[in-house]
Protein backbone atom coordinates (compact mmCIF):
# COMPACT_ATOMS: atom_id res chain seq x y z
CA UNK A 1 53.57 -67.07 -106.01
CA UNK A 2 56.68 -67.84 -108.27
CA UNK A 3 56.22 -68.22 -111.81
CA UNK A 4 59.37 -69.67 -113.91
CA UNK A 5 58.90 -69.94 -117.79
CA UNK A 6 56.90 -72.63 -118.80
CA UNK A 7 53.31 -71.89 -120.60
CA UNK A 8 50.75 -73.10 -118.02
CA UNK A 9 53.05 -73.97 -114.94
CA UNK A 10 52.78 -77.14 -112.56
CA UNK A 11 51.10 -75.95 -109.76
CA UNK A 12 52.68 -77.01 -105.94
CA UNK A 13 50.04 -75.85 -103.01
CA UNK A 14 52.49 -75.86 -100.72
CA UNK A 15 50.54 -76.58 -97.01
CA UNK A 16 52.70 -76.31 -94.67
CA UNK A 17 56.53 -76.30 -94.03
CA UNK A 18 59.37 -78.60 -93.06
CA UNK A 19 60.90 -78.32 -89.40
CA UNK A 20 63.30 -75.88 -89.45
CA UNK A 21 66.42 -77.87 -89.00
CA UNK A 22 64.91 -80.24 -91.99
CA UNK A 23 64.80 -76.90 -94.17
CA UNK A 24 68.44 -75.95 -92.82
CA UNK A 25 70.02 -79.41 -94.15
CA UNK A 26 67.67 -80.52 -97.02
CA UNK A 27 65.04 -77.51 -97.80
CA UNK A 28 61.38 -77.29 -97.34
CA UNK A 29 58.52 -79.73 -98.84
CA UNK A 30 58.05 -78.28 -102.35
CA UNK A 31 62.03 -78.29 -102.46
CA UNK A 32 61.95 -82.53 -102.06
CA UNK A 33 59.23 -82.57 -104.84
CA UNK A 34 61.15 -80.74 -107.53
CA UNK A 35 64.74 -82.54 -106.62
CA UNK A 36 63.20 -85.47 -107.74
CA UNK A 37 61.75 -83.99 -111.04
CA UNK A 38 65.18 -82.77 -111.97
CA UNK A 39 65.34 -80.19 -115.20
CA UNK A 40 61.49 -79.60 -115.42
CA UNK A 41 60.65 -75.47 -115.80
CA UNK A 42 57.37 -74.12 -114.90
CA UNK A 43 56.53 -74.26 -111.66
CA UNK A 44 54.29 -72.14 -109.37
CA UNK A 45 54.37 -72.40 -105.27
CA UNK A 46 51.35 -71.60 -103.85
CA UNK A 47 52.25 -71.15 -99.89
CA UNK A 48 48.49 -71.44 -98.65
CA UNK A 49 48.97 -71.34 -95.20
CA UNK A 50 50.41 -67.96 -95.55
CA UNK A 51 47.77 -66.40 -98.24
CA UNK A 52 44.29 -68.22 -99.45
CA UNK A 53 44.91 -67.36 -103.36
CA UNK A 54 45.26 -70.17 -105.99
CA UNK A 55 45.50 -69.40 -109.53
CA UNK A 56 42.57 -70.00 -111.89
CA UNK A 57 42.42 -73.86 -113.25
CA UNK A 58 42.74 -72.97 -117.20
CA UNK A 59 46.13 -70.96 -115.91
CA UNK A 60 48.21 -73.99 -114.93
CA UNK A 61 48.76 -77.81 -116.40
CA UNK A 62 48.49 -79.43 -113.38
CA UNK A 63 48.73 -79.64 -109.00
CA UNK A 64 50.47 -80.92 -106.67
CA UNK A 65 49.62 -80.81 -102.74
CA UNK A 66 52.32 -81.16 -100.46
CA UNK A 67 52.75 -83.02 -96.97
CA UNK A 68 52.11 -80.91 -93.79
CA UNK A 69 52.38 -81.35 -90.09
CA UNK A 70 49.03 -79.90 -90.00
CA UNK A 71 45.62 -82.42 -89.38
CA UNK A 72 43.39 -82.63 -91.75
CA UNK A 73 40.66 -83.00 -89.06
CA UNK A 74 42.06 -79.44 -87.85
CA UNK A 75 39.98 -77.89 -90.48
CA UNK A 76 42.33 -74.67 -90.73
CA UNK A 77 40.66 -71.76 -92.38
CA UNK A 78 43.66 -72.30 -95.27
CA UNK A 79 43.15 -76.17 -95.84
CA UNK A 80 39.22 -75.47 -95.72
CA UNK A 81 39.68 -73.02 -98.41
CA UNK A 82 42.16 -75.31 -100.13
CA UNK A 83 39.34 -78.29 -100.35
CA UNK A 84 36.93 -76.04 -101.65
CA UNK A 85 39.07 -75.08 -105.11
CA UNK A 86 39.64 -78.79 -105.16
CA UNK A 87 36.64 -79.46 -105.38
CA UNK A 88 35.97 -77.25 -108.05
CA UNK A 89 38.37 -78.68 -110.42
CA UNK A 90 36.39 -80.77 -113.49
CA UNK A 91 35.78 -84.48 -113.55
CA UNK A 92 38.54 -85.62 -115.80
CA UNK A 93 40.72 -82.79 -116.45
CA UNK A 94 43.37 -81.05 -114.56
CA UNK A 95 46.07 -83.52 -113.38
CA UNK A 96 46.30 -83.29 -109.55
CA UNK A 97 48.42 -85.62 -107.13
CA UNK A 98 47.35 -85.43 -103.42
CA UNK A 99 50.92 -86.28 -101.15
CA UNK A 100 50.17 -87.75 -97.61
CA UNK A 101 48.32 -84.37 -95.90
CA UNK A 102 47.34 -83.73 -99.75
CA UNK A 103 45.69 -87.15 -100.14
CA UNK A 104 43.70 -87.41 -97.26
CA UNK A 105 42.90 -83.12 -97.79
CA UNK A 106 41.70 -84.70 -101.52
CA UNK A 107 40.04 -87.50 -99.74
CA UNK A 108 37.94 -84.89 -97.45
CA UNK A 109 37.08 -82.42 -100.03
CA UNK A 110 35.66 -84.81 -102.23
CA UNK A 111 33.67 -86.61 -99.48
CA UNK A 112 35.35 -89.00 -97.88
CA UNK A 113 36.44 -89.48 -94.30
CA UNK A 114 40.23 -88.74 -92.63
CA UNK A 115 41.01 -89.39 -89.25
CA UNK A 116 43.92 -90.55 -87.04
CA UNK A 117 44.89 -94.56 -87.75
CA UNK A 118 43.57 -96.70 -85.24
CA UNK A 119 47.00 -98.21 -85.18
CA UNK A 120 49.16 -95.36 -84.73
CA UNK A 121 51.94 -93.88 -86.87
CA UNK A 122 53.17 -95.60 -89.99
CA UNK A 123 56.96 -94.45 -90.16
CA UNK A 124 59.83 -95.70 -92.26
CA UNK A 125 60.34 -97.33 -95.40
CA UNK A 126 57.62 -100.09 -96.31
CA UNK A 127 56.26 -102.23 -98.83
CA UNK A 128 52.98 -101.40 -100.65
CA UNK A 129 50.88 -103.01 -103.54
CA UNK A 130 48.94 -102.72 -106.45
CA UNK A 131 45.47 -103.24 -106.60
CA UNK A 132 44.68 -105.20 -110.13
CA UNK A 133 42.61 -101.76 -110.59
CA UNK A 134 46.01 -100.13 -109.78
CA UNK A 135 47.94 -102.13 -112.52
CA UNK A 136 45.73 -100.52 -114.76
CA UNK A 137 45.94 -97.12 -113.51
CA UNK A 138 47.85 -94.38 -115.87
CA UNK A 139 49.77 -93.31 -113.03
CA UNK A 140 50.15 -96.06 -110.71
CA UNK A 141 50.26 -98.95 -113.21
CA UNK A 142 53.82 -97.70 -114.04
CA UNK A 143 54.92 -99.05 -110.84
CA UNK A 144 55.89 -102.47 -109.84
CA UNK A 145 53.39 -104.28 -108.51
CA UNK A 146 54.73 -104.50 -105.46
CA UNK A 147 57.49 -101.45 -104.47
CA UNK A 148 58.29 -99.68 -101.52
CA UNK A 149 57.83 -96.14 -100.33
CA UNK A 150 58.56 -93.92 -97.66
CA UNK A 151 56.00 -92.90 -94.97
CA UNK A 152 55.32 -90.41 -92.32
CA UNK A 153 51.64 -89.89 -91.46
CA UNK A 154 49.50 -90.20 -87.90
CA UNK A 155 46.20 -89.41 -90.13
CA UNK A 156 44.78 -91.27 -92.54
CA UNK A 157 41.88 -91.76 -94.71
CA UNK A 158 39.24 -93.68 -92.98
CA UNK A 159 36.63 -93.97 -95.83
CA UNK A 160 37.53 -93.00 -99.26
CA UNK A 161 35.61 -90.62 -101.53
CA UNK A 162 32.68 -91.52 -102.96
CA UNK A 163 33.28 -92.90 -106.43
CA UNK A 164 37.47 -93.87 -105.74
CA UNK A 165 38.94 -96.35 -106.98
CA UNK A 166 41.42 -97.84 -104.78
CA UNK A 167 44.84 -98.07 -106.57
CA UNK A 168 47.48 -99.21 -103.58
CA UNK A 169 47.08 -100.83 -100.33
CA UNK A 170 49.17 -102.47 -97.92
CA UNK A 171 48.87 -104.61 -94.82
CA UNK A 172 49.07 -101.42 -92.12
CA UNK A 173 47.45 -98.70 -94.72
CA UNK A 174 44.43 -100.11 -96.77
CA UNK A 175 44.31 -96.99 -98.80
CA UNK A 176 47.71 -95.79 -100.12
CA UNK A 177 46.24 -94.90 -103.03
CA UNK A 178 43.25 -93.23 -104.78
CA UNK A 179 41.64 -91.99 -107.93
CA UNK A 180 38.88 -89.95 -108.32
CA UNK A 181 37.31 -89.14 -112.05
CA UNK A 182 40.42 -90.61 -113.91
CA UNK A 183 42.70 -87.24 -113.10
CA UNK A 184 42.68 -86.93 -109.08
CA UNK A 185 45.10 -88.93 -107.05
CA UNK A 186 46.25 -89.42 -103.76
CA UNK A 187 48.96 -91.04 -102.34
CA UNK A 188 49.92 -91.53 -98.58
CA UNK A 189 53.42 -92.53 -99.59
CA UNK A 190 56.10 -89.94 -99.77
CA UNK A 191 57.12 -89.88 -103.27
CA UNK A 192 59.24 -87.15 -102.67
CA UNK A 193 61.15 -88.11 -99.41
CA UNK A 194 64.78 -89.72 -100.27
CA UNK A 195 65.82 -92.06 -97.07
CA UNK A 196 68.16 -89.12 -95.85
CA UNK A 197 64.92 -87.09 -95.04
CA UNK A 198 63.05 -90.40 -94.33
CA UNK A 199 65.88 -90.77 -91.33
CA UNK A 200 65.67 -87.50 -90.03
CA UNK A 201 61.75 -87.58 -89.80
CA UNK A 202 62.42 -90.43 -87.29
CA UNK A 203 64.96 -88.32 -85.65
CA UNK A 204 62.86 -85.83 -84.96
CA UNK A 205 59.96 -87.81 -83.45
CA UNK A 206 62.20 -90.21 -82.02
CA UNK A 207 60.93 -89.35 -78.25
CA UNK A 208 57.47 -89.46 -78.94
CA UNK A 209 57.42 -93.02 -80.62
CA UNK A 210 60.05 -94.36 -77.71
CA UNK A 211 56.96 -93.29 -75.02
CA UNK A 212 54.31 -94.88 -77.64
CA UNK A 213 56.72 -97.87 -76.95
CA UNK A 214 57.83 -98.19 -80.50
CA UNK A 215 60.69 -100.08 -81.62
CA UNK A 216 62.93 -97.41 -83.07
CA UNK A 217 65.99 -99.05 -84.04
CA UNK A 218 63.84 -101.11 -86.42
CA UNK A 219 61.91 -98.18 -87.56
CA UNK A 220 65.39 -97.19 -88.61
CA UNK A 221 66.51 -99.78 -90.30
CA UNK A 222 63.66 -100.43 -92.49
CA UNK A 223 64.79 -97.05 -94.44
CA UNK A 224 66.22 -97.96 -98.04
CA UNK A 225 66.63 -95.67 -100.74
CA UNK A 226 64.58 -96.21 -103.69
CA UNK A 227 63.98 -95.10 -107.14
CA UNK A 228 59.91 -95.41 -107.19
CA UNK A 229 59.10 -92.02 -105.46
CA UNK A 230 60.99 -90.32 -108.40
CA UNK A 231 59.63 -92.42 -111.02
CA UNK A 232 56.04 -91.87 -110.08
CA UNK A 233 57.00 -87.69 -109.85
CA UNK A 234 58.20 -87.95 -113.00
CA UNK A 235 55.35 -90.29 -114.47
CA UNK A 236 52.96 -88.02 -113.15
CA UNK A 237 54.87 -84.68 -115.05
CA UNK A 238 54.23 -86.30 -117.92
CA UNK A 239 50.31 -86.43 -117.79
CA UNK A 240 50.35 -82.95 -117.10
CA UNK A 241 51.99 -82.05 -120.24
CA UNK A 242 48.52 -82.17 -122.34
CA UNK A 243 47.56 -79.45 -119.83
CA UNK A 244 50.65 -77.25 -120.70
């Protein structure tokens, strides 16, 4: 683990890695989180797959989990270990923000149900919506109430947690977004892709969707650039600053 200056650090559990020619062109997955919180200090990467240790919950102001091509339904010896310290974290404290693998690994831990989507993989750049409950939310209701997102993700959560409140839906995904106890979120949007890493995530699994019989040209050009991944990040450093 990396510790840079800050007081109590943002916490990244970092579960997994990019492929390597994504890391040789654009870096790995905690890389895309902090280029889009640009000038924040304080961080701490926590590589789980590679060691089960995660800091104490007084030590740091808040977590994010990272994206993974790992399944959830796997139940890895690191992501099992992973649930159990979220599950430890209080009802209503520590700021934590769940990212695709990380929100349905949330989702589990706390007793819901992940799975793969009956519908196949949801890939590109697609619309999503607020829930009224999400116009309210302190994270989400900063958002328009309709935006769109990148996405990447074969799993999903099938049921969510017991005692969620659904924040985001759309017409493919009817849980993009979660919170549990006012300060645990999930999203199974990429807020931290940009649409150059969007496009080569279809790249890369271009062969597999063309046997599915998926329309990949189209898949391509629904990719836009957008500022709402960034402005969520950012929203969401800013609740963790009570923490710091």
């Amino acid at each position: 683990m990396e510790q840079t200056s800050r007081k109590k650090p943002l916490l990244i559990i970092k579960t997994g890695s990019a492929l390597p020619t994504l890391i040789e062109q654009m870096g790995d997955f905690d890389d895309y989180i902090l280029n889009q919180l640009p000038g924040i200090t304080g961080t701490l990467v926590a590589p789980v797959t590679e060691r089960l240790q995660l800091p104490a919950y007084e030590e740091i102001s808040g977590v994010v989990i990272t994206g993974s091509h790992a399944m959830v339904t796997d139940r890895a010896e690191w992501s099992e270990f992973t649930a159990g310290w979220l599950r430890g974290i209080p009802a209503g404290s520590l700021p934590v923000l769940g990212i695709c693998y990380g929100h349905q690994l949330l989702a589990y831990a706390l007793g819901g149900d992940v799975g793969y989507h009956p519908q196949g993989v949801e890939l590109g750049t697609t619309a999503i919506e607020l829930t009224a409950a999400g116009r309210h939310d302190p994270l989400l209701g900063t958002m328009p109430l309709r935006f769109i997102a990148h996405v990447a993700h074969a799993q999903t959560v099938l049921r969510l947690p017991p005692g969620a409140t659904l924040l985001a839906r759309n017409e493919f995904e009817p849980h993009h977004a979660f919170v549990v106890n006012g300060n645990l979120w999930g999203v199974q949007f990429h807020p931290e892709f940009t649409a150059e890493i969007e496009q080569a995530c279809i790249a890369e699994d271009e062969q597999a969707l063309l046997r599915a019989g998926r329309d990949v040209a189209a898949i391509r050009a629904s990719v836009q650039e957008n500022p709402f991944g960034a402005q969520l990040l950012q929203r969401f450093w800013e609740l963790t600053q009570a923490y710091a």
